[in-house]
C-alpha atoms as a PDB file:
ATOM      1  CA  UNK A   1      84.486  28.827 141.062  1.00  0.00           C
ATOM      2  CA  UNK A   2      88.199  29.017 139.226  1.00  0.00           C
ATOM      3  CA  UNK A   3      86.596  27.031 136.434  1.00  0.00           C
ATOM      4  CA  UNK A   4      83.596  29.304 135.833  1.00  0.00           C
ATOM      5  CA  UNK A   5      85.997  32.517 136.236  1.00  0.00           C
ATOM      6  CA  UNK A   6      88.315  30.881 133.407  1.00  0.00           C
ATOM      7  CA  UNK A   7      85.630  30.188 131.404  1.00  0.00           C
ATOM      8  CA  UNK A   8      83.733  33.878 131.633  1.00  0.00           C
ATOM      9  CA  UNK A   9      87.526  35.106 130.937  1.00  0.00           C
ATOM     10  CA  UNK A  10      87.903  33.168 127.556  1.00  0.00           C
ATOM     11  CA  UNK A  11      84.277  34.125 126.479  1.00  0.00           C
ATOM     12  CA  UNK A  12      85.448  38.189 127.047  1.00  0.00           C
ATOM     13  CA  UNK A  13      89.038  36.933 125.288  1.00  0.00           C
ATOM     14  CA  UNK A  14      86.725  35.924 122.361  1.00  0.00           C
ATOM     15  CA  UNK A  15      84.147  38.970 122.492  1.00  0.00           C
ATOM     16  CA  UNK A  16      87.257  41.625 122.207  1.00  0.00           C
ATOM     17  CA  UNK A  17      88.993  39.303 119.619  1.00  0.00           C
ATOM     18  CA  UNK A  18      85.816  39.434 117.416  1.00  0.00           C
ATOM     19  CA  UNK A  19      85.474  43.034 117.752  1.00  0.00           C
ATOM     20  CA  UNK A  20      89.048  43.322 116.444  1.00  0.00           C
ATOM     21  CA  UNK A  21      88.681  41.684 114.083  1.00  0.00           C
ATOM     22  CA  UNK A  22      85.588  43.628 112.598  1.00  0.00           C
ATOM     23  CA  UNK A  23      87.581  46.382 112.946  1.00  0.00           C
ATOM     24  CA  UNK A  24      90.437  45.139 110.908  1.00  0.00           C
ATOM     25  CA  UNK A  25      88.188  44.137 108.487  1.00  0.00           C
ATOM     26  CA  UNK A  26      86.716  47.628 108.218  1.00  0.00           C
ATOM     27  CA  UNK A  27      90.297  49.029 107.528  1.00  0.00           C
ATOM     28  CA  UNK A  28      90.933  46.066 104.893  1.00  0.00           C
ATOM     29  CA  UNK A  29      87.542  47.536 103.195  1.00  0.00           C
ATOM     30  CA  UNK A  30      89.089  51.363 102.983  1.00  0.00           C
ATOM     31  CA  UNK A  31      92.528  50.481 102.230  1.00  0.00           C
ATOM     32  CA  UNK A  32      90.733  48.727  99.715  1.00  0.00           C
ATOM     33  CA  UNK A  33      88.661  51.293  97.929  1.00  0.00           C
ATOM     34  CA  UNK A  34      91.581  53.891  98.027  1.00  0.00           C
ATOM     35  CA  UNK A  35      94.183  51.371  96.758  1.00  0.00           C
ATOM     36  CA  UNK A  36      91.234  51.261  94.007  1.00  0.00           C
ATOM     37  CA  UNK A  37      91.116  54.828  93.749  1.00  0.00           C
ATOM     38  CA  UNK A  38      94.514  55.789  93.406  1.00  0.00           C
ATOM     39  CA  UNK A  39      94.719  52.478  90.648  1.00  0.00           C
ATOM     40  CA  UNK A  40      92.604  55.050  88.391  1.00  0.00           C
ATOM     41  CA  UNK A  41      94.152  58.141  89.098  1.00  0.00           C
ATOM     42  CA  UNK A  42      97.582  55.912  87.837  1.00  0.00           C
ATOM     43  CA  UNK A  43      96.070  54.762  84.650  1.00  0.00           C
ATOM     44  CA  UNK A  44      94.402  58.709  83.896  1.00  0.00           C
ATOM     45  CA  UNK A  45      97.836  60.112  84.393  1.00  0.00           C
ATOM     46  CA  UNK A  46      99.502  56.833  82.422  1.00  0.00           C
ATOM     47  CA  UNK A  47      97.194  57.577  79.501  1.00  0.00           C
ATOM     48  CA  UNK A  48      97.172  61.597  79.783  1.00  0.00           C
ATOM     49  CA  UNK A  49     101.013  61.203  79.167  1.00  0.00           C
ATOM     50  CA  UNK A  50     100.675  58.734  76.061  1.00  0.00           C
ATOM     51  CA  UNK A  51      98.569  60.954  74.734  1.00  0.00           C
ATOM     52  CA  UNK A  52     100.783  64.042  74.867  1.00  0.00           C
ATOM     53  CA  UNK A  53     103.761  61.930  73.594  1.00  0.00           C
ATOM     54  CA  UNK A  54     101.369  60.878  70.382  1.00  0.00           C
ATOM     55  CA  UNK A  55     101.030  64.659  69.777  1.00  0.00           C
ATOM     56  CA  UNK A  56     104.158  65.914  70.643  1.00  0.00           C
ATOM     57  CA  UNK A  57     105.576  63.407  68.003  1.00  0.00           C
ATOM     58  CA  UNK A  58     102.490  63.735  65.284  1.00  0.00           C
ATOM     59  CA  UNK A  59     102.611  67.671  65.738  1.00  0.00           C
ATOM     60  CA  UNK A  60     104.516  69.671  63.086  1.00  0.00           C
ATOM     61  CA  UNK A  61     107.854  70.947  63.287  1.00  0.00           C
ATOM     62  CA  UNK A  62     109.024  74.413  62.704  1.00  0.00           C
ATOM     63  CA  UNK A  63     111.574  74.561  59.670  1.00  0.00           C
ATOM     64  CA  UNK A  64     115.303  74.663  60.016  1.00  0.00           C
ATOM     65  CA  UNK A  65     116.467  78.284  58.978  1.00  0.00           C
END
């Protein structure tokens, strides 16, 4: 009977292990997309401020009185 007891005991070891690790692969997927995400958002701020250096230094200056 210990043998059979052990052995049911691994198999619900490697039930809950398998069902962690779904779930950690389920947060690897979000961090994922967001880490995605906030990669754009970086290179749309990175190229709004390009931009407004370009114009800033293209834009005429007001005369020295």
């Amino acid at each position: 009977m210990g043998v059979l007891a052990d052995a049911i005991s691994a198999l619900k070891d490697v039930l809950q292990m398998r069902g962690d690790m779904d779930r950690l692969a389920r947060n690897v997927d979000t961090l994922t997309q967001l880490m995605t995400d906030l990669d754009r958002r970086l290179i749309r701020i990175e190229t709004m401020v390009e931009i407004a250096g370009k114009r800033s230094a293209a834009a005429p200056r007001l005369p020295k009185k």
